[in-house]
Protein backbone atom coordinates (compact mmCIF):
# COMPACT_ATOMS: atom_id res chain seq x y z
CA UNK A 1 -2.23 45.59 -102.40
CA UNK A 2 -0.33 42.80 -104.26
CA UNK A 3 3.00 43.05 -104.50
CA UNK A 4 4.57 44.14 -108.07
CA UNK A 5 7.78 42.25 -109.12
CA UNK A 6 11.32 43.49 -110.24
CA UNK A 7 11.34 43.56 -114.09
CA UNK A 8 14.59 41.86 -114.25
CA UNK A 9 12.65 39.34 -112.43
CA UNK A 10 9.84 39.06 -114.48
CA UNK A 11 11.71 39.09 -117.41
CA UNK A 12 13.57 35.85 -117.06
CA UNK A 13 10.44 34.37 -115.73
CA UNK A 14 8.84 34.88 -119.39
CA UNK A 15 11.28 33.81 -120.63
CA UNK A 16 11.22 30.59 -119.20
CA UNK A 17 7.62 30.04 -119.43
CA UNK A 18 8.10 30.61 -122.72
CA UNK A 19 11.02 28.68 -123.16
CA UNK A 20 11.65 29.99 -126.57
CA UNK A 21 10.72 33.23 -127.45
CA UNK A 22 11.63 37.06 -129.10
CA UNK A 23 11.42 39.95 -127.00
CA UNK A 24 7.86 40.97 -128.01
CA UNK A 25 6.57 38.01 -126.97
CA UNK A 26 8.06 37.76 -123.65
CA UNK A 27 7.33 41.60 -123.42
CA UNK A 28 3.04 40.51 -123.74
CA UNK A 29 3.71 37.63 -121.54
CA UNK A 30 4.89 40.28 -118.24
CA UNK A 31 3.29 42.88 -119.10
CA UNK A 32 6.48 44.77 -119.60
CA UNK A 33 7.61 47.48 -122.64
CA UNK A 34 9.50 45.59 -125.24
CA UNK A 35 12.07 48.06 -125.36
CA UNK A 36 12.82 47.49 -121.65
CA UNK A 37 12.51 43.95 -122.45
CA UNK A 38 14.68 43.58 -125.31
CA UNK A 39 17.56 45.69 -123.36
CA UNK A 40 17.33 43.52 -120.61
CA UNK A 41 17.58 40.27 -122.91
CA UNK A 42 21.05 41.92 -124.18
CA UNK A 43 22.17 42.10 -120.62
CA UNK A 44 20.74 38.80 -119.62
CA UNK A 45 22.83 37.52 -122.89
CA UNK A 46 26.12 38.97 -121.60
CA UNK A 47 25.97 38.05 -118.55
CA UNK A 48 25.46 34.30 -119.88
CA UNK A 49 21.48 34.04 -118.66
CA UNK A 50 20.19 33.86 -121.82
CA UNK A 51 21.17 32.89 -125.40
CA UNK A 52 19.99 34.26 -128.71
CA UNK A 53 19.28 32.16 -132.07
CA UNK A 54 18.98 33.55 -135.23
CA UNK A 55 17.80 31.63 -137.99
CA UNK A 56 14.87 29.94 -139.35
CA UNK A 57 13.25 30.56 -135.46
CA UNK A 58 14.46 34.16 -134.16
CA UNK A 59 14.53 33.92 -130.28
CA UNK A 60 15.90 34.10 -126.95
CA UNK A 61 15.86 31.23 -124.36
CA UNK A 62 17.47 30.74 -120.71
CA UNK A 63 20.96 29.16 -120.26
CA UNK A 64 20.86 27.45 -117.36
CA UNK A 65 22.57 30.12 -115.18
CA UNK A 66 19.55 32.01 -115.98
CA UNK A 67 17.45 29.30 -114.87
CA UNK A 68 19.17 29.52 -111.64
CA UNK A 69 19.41 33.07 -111.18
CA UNK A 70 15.31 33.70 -112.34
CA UNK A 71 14.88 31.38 -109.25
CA UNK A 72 16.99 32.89 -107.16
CA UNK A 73 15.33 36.45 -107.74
CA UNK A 74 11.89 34.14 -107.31
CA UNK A 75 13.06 33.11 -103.77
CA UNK A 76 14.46 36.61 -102.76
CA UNK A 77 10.99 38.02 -103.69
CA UNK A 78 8.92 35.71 -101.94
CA UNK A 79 11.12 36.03 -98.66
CA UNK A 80 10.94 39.89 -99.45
CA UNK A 81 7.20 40.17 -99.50
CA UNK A 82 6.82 37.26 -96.69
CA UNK A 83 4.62 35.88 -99.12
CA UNK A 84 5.61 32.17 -99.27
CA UNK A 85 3.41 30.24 -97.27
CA UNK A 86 0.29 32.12 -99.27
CA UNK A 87 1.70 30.69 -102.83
CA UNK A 88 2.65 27.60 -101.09
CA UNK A 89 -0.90 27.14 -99.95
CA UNK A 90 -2.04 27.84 -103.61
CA UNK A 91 0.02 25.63 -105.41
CA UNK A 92 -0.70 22.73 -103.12
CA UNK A 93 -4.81 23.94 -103.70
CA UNK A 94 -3.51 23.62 -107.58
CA UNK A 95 -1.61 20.49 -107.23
CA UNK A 96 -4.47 18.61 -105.92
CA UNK A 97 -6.74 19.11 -109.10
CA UNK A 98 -3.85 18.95 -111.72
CA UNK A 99 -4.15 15.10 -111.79
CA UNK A 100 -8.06 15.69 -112.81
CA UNK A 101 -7.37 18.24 -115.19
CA UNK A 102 -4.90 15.92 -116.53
CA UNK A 103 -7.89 13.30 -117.02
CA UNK A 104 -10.36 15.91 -118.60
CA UNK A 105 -8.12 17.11 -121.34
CA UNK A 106 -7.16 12.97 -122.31
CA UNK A 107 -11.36 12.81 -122.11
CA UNK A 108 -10.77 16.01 -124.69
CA UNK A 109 -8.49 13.84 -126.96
CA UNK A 110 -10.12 10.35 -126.83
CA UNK A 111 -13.44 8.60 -125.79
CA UNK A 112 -14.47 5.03 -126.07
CA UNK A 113 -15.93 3.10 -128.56
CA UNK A 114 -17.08 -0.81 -128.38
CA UNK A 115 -14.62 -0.85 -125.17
CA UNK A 116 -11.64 0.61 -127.33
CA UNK A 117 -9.78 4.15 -127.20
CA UNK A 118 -10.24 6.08 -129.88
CA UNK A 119 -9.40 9.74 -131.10
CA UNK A 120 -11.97 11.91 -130.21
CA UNK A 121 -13.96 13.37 -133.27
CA UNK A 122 -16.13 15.28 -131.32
CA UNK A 123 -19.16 13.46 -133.41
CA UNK A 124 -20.47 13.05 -130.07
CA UNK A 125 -21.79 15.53 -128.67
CA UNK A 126 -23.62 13.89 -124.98
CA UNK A 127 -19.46 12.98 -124.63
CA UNK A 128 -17.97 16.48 -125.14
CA UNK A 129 -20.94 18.38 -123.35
CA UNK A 130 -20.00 16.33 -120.51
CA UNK A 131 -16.23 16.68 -120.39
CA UNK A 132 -16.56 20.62 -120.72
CA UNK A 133 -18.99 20.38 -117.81
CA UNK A 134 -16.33 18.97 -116.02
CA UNK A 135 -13.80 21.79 -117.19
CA UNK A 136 -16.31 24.10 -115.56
CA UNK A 137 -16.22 22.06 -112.44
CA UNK A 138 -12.49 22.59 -112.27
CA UNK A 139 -12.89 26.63 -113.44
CA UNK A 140 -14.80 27.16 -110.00
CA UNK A 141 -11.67 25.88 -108.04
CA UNK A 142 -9.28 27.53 -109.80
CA UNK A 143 -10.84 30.95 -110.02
CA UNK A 144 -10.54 30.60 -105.78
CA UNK A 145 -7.07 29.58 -106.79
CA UNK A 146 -5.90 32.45 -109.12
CA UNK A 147 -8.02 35.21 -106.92
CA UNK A 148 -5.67 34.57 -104.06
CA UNK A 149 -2.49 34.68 -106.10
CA UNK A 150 -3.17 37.55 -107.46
CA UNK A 151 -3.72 39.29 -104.24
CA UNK A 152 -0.43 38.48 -103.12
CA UNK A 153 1.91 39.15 -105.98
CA UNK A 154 0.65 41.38 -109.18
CA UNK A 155 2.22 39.07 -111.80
CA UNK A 156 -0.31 36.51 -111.12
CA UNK A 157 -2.75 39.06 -111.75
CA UNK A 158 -3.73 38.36 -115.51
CA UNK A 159 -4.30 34.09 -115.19
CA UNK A 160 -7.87 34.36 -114.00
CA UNK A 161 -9.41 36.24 -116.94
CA UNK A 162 -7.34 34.12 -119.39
CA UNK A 163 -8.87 30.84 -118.63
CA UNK A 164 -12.15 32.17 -118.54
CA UNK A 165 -11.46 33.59 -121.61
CA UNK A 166 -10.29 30.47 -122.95
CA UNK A 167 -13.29 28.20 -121.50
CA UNK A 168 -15.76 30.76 -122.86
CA UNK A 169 -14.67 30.29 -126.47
CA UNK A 170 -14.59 26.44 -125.40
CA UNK A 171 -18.77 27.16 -124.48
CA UNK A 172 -19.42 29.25 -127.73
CA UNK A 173 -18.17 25.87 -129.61
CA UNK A 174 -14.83 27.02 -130.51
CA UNK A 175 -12.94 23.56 -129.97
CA UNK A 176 -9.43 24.01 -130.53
CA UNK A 177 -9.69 26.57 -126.90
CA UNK A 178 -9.45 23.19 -124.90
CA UNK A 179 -6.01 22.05 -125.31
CA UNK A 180 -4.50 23.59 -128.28
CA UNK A 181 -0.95 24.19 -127.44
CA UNK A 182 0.07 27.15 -130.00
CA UNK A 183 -2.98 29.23 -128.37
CA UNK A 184 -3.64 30.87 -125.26
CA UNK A 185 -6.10 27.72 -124.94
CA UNK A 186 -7.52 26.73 -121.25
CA UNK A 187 -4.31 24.14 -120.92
CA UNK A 188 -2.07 26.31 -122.51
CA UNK A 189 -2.68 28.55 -119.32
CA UNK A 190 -3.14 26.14 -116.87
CA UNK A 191 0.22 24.53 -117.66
CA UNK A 192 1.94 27.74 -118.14
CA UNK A 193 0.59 28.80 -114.03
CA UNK A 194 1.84 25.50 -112.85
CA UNK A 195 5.26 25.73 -114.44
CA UNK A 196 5.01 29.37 -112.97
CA UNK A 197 4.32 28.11 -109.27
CA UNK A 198 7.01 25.00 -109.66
CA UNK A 199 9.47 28.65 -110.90
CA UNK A 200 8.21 30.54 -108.07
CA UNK A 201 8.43 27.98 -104.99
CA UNK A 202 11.65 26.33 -106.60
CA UNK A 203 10.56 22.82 -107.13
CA UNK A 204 11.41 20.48 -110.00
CA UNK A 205 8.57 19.32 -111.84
CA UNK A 206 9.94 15.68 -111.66
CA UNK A 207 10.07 16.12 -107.79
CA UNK A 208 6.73 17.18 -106.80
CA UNK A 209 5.07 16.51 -103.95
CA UNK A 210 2.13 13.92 -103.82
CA UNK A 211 -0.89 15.53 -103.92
CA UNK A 212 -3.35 15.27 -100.52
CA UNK A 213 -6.85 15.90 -99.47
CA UNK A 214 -10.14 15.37 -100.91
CA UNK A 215 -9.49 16.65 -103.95
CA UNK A 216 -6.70 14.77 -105.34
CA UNK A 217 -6.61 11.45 -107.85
């Protein structure tokens, strides 16, 4: 059985995948009752972990002693379950296709023309066919990839379904599932897992490790 994390936990994790966000939204993102959600924000607030805006955008986001302490809580939890060297082991599976995921969506965005870079119009459609075959390519990996998280810790649970919920619209011809960023689009989630393994293993995003094996660009 995976293990299930503290809300307190989970809720400054949302938050910081979120980075900006009200309590509802950070409530869908962990799965958690807004109520519970919106009372631990208040806490999280006086206890100078998080910082609400009012205004034209109504939110909550982390102070950096939040920051801190949501990775502290991480660390505890992995130590707690004895589950490190499993998410380890999947972010370094992860790590070694981001660089190629990387290249698919800029194939997304731009193709050439007359040996120039241009905007992709998505005009041409032997180009796009092929770069979504390649997103497929990548799927297969990280379905291995978000299976074995989600054995191990519960709130890892929900990433597999979204991205093949995201590549199927991609397949039915619904573009803007690729790399929209105001969506739950297939890069949307894929960037949101990595920033939630770099959260859960404590490493700076700027300090990552080089990416090795067969795999990697």
């Amino acid at each position: 059985m995976p293990s299930v994390s503290d809300p307190g936990l989970l809720v400054l994790l949302g938050l910081r995948l979120r980075s900006f966000a009200t309590a509802a939204v950070v409530a869908e993102t962990v799965g958690l009752p807004e109520s519970d959600v919106e009372a631990r924000l208040e806490r999280a607030g006086a206890a100078d972990q998080a910082r609400f805006r009012d205004g034209r955008m109504t939110g909550w986001m982390l102070t950096p002693a939040g920051r801190t302490e949501g990775e502290r809580l991480l660390g505890l939890e992995l130590d707690a379950t004895g589950q490190r060297q499993a998410v380890n082991d999947a972010y370094h599976r992860f790590l070694a296709i981001n660089q190629r995921m990387l290249d698919v969506c800029t194939d997304w965005q731009l193709r050439t023309v007359d040996g120039a870079q241009v905007v992709n119009d998505h005009l041409d459609q032997a180009h796009d066919q092929a770069v979504v075959a390649h997103l497929v390519e990548l799927d297969a990996a990280m379905l291995a990839i978000t299976a074995d998280l989600a054995e191990v810790l519960e709130r890892f649970g929900g990433y597999g379904s979204r991205l093949a919920g995201a590549l199927a619209k991609v397949q039915g011809g619904d573009l803007d599932w690729f790399t929209k960023p105001t969506i739950d689009s297939y890069h949307t989630v894929w960037f949101e897992l990595h920033e939630n393994l770099l959260a859960t293993l404590g490493i700076e995003r700027g300090r990552e490790p080089t990416p090795t094996g067969e795999e990697a660009c």
